[in-house]
N, C-alpha and C. Protein backbone atom coordinates (compact mmCIF):
# COMPACT_ATOMS: atom_id res chain seq x y z
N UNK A 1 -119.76 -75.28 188.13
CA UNK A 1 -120.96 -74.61 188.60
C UNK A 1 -121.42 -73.55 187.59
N UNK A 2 -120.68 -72.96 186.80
CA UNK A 2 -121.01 -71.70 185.80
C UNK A 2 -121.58 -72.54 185.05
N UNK A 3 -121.38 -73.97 184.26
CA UNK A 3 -122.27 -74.57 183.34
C UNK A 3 -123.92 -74.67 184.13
N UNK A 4 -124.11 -74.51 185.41
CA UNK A 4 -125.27 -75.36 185.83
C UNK A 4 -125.96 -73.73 185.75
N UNK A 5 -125.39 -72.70 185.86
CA UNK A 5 -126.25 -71.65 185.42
C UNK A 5 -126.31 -71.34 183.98
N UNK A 6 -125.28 -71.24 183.58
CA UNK A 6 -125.59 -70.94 181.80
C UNK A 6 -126.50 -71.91 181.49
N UNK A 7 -126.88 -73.01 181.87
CA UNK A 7 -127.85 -73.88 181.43
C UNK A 7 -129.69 -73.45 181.92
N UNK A 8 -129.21 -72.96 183.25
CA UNK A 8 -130.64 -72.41 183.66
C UNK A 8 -130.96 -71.12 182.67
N UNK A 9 -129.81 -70.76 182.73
CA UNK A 9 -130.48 -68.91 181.99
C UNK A 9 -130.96 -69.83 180.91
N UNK A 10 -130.40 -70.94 179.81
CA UNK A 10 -130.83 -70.78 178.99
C UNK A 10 -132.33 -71.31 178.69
N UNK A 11 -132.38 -72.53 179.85
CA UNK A 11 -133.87 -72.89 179.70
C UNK A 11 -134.52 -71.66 180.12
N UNK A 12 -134.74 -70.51 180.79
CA UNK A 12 -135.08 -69.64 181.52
C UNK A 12 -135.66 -68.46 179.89
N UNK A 13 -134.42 -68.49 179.84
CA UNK A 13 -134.85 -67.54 178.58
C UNK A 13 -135.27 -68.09 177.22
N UNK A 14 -135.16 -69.74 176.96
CA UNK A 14 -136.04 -70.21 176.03
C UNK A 14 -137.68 -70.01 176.18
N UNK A 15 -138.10 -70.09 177.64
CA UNK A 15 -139.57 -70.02 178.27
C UNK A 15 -139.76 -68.77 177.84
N UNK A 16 -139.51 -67.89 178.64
CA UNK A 16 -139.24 -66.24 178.83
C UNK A 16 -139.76 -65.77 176.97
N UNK A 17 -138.98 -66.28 176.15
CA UNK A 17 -139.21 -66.29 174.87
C UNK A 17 -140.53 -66.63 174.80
N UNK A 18 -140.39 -68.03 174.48
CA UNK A 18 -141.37 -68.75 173.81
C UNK A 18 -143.24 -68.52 174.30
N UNK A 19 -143.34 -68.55 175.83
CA UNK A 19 -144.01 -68.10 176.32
C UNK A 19 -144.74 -67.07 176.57
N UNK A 20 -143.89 -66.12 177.20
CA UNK A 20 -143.73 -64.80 177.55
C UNK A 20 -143.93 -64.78 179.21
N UNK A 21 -143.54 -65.44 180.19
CA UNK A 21 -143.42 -65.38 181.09
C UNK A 21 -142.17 -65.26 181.62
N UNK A 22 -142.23 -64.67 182.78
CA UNK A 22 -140.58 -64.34 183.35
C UNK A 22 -139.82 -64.93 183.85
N UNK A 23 -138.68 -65.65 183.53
CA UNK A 23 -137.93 -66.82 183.73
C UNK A 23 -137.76 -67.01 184.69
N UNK A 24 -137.61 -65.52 185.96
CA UNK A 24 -137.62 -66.07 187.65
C UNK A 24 -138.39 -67.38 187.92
N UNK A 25 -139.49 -67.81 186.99
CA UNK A 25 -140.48 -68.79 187.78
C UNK A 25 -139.65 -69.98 187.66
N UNK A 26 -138.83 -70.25 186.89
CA UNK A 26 -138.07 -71.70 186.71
C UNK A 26 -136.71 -70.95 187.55
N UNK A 27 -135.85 -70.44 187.11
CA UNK A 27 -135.10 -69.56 187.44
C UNK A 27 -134.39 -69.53 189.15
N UNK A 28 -135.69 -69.45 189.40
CA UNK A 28 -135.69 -69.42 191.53
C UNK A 28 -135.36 -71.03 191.77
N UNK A 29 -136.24 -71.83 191.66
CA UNK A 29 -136.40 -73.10 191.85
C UNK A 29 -135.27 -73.99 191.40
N UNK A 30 -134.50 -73.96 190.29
CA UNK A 30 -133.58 -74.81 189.14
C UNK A 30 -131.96 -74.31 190.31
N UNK A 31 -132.11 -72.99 190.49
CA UNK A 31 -130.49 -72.67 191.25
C UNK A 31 -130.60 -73.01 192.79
N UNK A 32 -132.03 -73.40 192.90
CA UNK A 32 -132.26 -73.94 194.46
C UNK A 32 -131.78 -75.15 194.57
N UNK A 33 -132.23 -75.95 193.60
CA UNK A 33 -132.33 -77.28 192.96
C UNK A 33 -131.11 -77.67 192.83
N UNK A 34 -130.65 -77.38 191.52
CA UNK A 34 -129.44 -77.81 191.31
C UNK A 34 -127.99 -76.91 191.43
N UNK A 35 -128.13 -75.70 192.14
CA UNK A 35 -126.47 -74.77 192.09
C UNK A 35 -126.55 -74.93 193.71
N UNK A 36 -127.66 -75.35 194.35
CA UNK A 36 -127.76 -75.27 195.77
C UNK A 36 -127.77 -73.72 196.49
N UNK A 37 -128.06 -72.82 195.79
CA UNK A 37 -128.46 -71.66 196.28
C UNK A 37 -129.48 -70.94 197.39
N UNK A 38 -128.93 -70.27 197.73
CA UNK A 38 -130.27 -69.61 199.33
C UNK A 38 -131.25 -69.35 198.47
N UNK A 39 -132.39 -69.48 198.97
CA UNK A 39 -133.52 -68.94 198.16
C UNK A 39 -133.59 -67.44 197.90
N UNK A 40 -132.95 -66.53 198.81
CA UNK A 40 -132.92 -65.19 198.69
C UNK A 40 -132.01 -64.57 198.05
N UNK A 41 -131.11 -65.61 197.62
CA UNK A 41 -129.79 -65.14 196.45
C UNK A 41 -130.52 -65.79 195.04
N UNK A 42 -131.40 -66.94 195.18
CA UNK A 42 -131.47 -67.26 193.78
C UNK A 42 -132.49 -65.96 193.17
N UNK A 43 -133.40 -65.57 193.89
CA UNK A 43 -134.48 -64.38 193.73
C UNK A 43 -133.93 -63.51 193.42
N UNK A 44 -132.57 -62.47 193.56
CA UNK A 44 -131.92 -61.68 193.78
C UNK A 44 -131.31 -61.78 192.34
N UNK A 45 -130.37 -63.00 192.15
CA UNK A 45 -129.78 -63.45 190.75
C UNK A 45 -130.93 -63.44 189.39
N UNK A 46 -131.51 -63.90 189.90
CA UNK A 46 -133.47 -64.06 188.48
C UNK A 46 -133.59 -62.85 188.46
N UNK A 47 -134.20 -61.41 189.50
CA UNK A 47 -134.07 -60.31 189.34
C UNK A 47 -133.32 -59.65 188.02
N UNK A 48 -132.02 -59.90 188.56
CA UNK A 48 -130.94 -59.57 187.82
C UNK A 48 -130.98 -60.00 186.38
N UNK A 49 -130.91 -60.82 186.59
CA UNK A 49 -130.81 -61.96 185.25
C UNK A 49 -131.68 -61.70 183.80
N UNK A 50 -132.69 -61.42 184.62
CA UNK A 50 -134.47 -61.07 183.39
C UNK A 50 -134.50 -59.47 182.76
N UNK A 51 -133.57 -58.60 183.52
CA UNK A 51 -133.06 -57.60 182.47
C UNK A 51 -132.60 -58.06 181.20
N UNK A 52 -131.62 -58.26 181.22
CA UNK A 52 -131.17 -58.33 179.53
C UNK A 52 -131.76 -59.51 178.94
N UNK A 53 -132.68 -60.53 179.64
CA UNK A 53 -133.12 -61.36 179.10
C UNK A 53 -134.79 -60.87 178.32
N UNK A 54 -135.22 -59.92 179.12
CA UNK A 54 -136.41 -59.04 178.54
C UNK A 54 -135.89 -58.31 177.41
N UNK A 55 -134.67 -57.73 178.05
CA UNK A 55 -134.69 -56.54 176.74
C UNK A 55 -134.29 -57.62 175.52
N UNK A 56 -133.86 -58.78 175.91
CA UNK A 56 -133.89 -59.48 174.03
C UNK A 56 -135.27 -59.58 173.51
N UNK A 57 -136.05 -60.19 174.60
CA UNK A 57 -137.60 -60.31 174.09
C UNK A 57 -138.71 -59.12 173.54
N UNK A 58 -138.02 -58.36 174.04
CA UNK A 58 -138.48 -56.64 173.51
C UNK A 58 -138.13 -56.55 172.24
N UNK A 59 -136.82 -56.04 172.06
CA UNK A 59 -136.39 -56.26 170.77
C UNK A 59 -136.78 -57.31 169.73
N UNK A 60 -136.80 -58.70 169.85
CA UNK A 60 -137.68 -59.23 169.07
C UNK A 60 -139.10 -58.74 168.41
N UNK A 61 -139.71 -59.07 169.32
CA UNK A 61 -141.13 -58.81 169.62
C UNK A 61 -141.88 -57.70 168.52
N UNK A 62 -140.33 -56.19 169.20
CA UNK A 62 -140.67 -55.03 168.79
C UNK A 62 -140.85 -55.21 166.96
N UNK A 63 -139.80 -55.74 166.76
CA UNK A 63 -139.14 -55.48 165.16
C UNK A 63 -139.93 -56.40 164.48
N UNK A 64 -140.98 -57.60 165.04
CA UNK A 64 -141.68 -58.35 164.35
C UNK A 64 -141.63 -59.62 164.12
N UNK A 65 -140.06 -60.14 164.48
CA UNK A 65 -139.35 -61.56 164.62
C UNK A 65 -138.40 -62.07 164.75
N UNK A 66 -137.79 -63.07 164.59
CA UNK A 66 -136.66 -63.20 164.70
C UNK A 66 -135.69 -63.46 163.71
N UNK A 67 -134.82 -62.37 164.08
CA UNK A 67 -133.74 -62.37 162.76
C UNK A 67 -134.17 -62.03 161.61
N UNK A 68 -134.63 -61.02 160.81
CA UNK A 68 -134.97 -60.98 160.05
C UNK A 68 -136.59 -59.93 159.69
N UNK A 69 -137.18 -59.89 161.11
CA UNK A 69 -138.62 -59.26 161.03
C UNK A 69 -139.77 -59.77 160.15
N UNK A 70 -140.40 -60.34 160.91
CA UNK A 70 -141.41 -60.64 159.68
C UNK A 70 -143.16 -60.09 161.03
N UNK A 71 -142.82 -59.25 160.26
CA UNK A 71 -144.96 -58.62 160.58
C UNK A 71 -144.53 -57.62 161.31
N UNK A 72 -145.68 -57.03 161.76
CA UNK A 72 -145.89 -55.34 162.61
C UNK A 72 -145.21 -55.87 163.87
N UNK A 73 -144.80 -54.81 164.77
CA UNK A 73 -144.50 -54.76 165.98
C UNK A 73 -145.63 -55.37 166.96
N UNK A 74 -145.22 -56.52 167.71
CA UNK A 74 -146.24 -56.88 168.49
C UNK A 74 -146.21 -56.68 169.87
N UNK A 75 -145.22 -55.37 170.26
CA UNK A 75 -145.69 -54.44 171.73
C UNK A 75 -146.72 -54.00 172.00
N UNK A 76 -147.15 -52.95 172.78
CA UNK A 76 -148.12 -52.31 173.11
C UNK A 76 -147.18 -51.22 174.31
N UNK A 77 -146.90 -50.21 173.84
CA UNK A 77 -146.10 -49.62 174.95
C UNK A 77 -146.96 -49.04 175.62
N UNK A 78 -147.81 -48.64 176.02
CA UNK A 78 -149.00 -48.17 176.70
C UNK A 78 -149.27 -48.82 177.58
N UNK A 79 -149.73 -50.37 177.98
CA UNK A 79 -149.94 -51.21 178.12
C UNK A 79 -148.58 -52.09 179.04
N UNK A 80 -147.53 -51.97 178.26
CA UNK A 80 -146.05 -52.55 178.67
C UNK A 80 -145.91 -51.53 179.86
N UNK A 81 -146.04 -50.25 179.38
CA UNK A 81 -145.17 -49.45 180.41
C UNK A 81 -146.48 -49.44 181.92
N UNK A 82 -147.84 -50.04 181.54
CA UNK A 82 -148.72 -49.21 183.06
C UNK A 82 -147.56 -50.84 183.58
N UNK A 83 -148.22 -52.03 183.40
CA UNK A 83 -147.68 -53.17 183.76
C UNK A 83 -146.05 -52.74 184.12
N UNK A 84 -145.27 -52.17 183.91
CA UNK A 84 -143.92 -52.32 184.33
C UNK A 84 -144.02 -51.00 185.61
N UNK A 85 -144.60 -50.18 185.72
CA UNK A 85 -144.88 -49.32 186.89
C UNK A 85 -145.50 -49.94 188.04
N UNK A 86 -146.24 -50.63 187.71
CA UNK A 86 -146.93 -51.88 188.52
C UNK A 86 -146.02 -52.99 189.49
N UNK A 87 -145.23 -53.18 188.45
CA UNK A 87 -144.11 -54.65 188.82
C UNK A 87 -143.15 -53.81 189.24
N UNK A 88 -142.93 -52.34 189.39
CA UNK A 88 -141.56 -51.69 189.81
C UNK A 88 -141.85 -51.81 190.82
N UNK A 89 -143.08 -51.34 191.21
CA UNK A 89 -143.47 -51.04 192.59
C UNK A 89 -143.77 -52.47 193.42
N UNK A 90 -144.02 -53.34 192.87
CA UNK A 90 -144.74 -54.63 193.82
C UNK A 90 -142.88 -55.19 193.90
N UNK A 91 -141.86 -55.10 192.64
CA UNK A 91 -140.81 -55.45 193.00
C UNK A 91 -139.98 -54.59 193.96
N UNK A 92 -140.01 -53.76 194.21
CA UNK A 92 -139.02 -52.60 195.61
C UNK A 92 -139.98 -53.99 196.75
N UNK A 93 -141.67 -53.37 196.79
CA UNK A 93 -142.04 -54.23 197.74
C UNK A 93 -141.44 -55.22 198.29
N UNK A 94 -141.65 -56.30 197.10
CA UNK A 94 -141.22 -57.89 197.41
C UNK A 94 -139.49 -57.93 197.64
N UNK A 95 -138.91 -56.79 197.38
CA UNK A 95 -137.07 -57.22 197.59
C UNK A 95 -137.09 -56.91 198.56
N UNK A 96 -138.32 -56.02 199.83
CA UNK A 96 -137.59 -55.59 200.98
C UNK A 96 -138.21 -56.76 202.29
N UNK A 97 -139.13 -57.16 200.95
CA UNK A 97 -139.73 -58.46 202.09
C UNK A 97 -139.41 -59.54 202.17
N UNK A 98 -138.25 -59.34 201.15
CA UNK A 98 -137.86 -60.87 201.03
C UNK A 98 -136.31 -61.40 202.10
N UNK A 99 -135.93 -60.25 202.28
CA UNK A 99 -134.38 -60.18 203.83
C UNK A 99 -135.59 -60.67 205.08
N UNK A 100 -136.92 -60.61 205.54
CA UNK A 100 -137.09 -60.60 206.60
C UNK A 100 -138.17 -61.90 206.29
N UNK A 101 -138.32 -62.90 205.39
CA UNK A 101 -138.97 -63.59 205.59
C UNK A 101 -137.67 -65.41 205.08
N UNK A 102 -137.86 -66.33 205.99
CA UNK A 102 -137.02 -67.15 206.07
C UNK A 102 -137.21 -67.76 204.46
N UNK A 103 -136.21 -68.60 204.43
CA UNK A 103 -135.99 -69.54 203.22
C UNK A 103 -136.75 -70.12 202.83
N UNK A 104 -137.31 -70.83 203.75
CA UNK A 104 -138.36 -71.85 203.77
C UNK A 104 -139.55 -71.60 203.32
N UNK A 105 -140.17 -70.72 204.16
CA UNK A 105 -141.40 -69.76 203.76
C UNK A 105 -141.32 -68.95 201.91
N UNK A 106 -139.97 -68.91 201.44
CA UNK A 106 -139.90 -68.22 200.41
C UNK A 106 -140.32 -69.78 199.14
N UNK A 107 -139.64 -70.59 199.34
CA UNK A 107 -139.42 -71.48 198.84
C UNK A 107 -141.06 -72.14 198.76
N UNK A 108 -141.88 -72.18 199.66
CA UNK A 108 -143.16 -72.90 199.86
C UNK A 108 -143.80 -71.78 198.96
N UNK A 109 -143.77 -70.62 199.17
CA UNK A 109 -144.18 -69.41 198.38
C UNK A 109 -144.32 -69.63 197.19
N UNK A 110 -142.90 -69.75 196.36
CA UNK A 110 -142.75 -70.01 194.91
C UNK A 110 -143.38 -71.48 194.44
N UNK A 111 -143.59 -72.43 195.87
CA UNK A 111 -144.13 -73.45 195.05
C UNK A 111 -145.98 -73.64 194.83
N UNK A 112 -145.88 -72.82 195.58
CA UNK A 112 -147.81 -72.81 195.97
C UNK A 112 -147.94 -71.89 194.72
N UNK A 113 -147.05 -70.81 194.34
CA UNK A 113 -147.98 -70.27 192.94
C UNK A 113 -147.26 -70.84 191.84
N UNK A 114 -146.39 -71.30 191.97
CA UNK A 114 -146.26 -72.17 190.69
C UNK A 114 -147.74 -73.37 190.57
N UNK A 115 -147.54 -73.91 192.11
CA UNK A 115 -149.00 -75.01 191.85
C UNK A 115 -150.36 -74.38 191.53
N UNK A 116 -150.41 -73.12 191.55
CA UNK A 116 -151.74 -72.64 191.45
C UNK A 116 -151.74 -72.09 190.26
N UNK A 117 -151.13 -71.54 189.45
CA UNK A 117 -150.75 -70.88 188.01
C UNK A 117 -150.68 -72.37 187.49
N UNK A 118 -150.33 -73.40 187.51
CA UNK A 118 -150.32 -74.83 186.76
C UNK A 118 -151.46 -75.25 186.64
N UNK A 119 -151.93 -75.86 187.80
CA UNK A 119 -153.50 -75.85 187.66
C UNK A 119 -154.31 -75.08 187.17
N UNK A 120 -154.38 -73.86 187.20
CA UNK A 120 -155.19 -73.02 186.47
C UNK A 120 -154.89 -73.40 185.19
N UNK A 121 -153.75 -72.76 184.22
CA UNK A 121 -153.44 -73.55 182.84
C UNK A 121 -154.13 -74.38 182.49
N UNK A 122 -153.57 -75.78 183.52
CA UNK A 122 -154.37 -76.80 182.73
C UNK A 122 -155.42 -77.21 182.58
N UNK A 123 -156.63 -76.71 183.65
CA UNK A 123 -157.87 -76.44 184.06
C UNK A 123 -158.82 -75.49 183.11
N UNK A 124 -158.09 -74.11 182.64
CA UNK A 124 -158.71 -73.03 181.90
C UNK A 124 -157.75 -72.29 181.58
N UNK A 125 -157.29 -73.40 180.10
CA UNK A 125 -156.35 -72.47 179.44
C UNK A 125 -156.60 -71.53 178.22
């Protein structure tokens, strides 16, 4: 079972990278999927998980590239930090709403905005 997560973090944090989106979105779904996890432990674990998986993407990012640096810093801490005051607060929100709303409902949740963030993409990317 530890391989079927070291395998998620890593697709999780290849996206997370490559992208720049937050690996919870595969993350939730993949330990539902395949580790057979509650939906409110896999949310809980992704939480967890996207710390040190951000702070690699920070560090990259910051220094210009990978391994090596190549170009200016492509943060914006101004910008990073309103957005992370934002997500502190909508995340306390969403962790205290997430004990009182069932599995099911969480699970339909993550799939309706995954389907709606997809479509959009591919619609007007």
């Amino acid at each position: 079972m530890a391989r079927v997560y070291a395998f998620i973090g890593v697709i999780a944090g290849l996206l997370s990278g490559l992208l720049g989106v937050g690996g919870g979105f595969l993350m939730v779904p993949l330990q539902v999927m395949l580790a057979r996890t509650r939906q409110v432990e896999a949310t809980a674990n992704s939480l967890t998980a996207i710390v040190p998986i951000s702070i690699a993407g920070i560090l990259i990012y910051y220094f210009g590239g990978f391994l090596g640096g190549r170009g200016a810093p492509q943060v914006d801490f101004r910008f990073a930090l309103l957005l992370a005051a934002g997500g502190v607060f909508g995340a306390f929100v969403g962790a205290r709403l997430t004990s009182r709303v069932p599995d099911i409902w969480l699970a339909r949740g993550v799939a309706v905005v995954l389907g709606v963030v997809g479509v959009k993409q591919v619609l007007f990317p």
